[in-house]
N, C-alpha and C. Protein backbone atom coordinates (compact mmCIF):
# COMPACT_ATOMS: atom_id res chain seq x y z
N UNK A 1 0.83 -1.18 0.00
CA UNK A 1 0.00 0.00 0.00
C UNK A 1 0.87 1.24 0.00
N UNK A 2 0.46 2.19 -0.55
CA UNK A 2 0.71 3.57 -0.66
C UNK A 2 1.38 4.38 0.81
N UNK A 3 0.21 4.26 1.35
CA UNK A 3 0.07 5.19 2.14
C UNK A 3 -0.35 6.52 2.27
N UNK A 4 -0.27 7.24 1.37
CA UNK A 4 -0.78 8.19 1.25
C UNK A 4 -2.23 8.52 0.82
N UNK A 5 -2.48 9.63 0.44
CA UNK A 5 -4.14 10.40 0.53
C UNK A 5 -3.46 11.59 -0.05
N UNK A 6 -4.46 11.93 -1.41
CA UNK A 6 -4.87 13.10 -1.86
C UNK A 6 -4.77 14.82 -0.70
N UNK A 7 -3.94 15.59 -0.63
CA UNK A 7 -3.57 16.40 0.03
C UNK A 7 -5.20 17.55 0.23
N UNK A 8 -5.18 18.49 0.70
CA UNK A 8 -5.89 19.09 0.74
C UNK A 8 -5.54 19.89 -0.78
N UNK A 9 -4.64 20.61 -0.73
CA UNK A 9 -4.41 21.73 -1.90
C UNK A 9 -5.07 21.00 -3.25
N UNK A 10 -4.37 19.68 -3.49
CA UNK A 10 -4.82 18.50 -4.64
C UNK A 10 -6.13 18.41 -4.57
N UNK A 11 -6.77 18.38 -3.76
CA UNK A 11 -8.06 17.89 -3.52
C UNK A 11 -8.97 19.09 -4.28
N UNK A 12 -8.46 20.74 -3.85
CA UNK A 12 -9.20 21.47 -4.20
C UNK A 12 -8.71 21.56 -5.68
N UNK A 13 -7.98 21.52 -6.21
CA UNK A 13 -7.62 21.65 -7.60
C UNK A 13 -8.65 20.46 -8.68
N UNK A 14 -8.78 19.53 -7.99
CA UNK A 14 -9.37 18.81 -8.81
C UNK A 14 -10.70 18.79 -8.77
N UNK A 15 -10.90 19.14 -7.17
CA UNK A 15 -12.31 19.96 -7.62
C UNK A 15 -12.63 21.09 -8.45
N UNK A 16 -12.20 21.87 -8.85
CA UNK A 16 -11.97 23.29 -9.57
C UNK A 16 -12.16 22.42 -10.84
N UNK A 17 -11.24 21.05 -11.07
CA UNK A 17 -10.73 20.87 -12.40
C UNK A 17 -12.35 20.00 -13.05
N UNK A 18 -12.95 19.39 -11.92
CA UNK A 18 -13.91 18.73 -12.53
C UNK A 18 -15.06 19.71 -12.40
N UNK A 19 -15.08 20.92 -12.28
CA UNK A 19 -15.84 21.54 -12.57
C UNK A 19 -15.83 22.95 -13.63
N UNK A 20 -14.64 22.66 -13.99
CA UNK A 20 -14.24 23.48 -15.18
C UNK A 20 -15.03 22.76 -16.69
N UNK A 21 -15.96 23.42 -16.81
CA UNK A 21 -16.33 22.84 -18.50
C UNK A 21 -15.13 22.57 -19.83
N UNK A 22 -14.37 23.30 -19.35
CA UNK A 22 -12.75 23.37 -20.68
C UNK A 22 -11.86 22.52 -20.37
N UNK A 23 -11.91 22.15 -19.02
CA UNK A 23 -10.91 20.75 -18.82
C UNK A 23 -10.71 19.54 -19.51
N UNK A 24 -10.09 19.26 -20.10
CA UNK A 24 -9.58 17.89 -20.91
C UNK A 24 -10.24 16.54 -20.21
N UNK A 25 -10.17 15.69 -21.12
CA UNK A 25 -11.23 14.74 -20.23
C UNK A 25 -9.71 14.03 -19.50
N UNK A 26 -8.19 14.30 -19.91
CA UNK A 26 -7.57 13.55 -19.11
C UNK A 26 -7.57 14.36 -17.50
N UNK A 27 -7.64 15.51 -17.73
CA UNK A 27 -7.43 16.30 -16.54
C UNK A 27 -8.74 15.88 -15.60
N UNK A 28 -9.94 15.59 -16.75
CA UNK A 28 -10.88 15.27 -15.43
C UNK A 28 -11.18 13.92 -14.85
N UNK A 29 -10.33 12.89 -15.90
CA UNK A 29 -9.99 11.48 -15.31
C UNK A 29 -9.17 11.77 -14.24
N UNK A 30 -7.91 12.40 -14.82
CA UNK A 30 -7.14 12.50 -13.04
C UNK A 30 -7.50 12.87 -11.81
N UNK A 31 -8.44 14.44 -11.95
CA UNK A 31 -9.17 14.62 -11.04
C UNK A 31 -10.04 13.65 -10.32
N UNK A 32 -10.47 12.58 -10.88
CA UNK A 32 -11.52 11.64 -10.51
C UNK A 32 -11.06 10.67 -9.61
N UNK A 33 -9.67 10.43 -10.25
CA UNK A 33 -9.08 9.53 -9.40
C UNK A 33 -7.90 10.06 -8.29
N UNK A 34 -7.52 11.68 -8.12
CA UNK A 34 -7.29 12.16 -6.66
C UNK A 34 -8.53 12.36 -6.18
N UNK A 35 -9.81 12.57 -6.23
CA UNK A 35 -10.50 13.04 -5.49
C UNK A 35 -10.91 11.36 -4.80
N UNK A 36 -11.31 10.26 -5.44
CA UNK A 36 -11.72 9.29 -5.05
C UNK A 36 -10.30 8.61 -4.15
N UNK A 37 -9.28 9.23 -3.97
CA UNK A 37 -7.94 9.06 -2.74
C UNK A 37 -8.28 9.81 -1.92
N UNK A 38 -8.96 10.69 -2.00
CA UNK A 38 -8.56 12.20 -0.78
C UNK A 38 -9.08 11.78 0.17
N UNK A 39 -8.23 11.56 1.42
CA UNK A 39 -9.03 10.94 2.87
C UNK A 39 -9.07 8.85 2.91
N UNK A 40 -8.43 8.43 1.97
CA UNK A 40 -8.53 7.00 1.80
C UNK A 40 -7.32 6.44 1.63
N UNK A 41 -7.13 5.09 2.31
CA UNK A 41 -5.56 4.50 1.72
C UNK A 41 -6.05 4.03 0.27
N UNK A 42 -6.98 4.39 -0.49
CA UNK A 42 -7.10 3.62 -2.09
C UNK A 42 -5.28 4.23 -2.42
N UNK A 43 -5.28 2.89 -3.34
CA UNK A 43 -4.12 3.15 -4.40
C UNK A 43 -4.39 3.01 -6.29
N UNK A 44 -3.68 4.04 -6.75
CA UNK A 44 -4.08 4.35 -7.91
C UNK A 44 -3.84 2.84 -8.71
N UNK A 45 -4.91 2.51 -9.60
CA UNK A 45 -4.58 1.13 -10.29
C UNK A 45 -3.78 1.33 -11.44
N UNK A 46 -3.44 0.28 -12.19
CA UNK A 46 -2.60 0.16 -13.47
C UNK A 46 -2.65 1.25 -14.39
N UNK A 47 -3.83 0.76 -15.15
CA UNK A 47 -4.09 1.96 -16.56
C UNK A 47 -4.14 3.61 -15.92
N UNK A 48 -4.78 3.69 -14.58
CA UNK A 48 -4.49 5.15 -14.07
C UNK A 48 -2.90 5.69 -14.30
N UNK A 49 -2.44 4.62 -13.37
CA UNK A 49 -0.67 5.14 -12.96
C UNK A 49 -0.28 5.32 -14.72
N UNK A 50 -0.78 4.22 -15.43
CA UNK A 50 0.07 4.73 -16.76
C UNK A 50 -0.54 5.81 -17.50
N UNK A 51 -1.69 6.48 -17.10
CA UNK A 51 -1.95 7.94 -17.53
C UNK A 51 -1.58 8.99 -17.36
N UNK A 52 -1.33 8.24 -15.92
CA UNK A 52 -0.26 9.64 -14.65
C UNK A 52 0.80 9.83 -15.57
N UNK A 53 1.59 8.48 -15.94
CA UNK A 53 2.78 8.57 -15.78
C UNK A 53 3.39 9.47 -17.43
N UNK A 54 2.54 9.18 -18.04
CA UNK A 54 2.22 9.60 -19.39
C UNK A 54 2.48 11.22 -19.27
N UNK A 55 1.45 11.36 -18.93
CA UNK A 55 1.16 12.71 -18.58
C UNK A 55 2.20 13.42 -18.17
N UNK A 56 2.76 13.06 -16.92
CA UNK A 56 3.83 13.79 -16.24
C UNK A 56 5.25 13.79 -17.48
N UNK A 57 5.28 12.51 -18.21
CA UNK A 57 6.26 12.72 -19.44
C UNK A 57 5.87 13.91 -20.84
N UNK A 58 4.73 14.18 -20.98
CA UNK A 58 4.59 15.11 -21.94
C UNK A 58 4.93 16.35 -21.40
N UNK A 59 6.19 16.59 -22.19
CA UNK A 59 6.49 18.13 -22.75
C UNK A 59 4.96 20.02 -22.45
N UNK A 60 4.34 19.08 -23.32
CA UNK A 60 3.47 20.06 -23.62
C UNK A 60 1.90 20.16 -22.07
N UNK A 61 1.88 19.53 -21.39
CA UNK A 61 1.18 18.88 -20.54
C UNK A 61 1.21 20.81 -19.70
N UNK A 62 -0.07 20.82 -19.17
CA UNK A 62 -0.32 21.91 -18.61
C UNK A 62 -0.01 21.47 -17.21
N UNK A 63 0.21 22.61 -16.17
CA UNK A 63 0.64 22.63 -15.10
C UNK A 63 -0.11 21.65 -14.22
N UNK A 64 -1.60 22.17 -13.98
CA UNK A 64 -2.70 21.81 -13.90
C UNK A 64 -2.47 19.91 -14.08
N UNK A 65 -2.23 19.72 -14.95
CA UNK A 65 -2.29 17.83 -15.82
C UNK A 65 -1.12 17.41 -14.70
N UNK A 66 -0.46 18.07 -14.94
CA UNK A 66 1.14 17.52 -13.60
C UNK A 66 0.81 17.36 -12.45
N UNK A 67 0.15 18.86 -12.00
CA UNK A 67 0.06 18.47 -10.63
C UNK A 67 -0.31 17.35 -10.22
N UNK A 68 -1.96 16.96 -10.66
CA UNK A 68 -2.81 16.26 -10.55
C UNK A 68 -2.32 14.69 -10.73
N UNK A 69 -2.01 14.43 -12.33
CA UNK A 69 -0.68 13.52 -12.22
C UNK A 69 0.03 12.63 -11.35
N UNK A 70 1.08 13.95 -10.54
CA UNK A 70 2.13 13.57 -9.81
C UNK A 70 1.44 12.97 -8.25
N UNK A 71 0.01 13.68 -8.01
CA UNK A 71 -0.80 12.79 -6.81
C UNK A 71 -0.99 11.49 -7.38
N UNK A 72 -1.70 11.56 -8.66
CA UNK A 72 -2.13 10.10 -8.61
C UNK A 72 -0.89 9.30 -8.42
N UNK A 73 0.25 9.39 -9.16
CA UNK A 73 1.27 8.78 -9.31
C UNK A 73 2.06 8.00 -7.83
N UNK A 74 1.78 8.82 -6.90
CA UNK A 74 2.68 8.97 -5.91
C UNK A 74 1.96 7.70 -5.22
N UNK A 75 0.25 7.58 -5.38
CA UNK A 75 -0.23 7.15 -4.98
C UNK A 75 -0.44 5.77 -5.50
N UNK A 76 0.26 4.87 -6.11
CA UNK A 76 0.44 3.77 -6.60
C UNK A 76 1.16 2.86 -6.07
N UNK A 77 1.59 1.79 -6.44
CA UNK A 77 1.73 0.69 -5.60
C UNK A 77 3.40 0.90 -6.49
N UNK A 78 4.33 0.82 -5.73
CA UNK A 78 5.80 1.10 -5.84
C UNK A 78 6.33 -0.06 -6.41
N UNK A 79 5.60 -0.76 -6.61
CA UNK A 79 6.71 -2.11 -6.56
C UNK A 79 6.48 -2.32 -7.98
N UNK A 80 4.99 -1.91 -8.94
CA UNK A 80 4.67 -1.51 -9.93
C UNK A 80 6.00 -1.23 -11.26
């Protein structure tokens, strides 16, 4: 297990993000899956972490996509 949980700051960003109509549907997958961590030992599953991980590798990736990202990411099973 992880250990960790979706931070407060993360938490509000992805609320913001899933309620932004212009958000990318990856930004509001990520959001979906820090908000469904925030307060829980859940750990991010497979195809998530490799969206995270995706994500956090694109160049062009908005700040916003990283942040969000780098929670889910963190929040995965290490041994992965």
């Amino acid at each position: 297990m992880a250990g960790k949980s979706t931070g407060g700051k993360v938490a509000s960003t992805a609320g913001r993000t899933l309620g932004n109509a212009n958000a990318s549907a990856l930004q509001r997958s990520l959001a979906g899956s820090a908000l469904a961590q925030a307060g829980t030992a859940k750990v991010t599953g497979k195809a998530m972490e490799a969206k995270a991980s995706a994500a956090l590798k694109n160049a062009n990736a908005s700040a916003v996509t990283k942040q969000l990202a780098g929670s889910v990411t963190s929040q995965s099973i290490k041994k992965r």
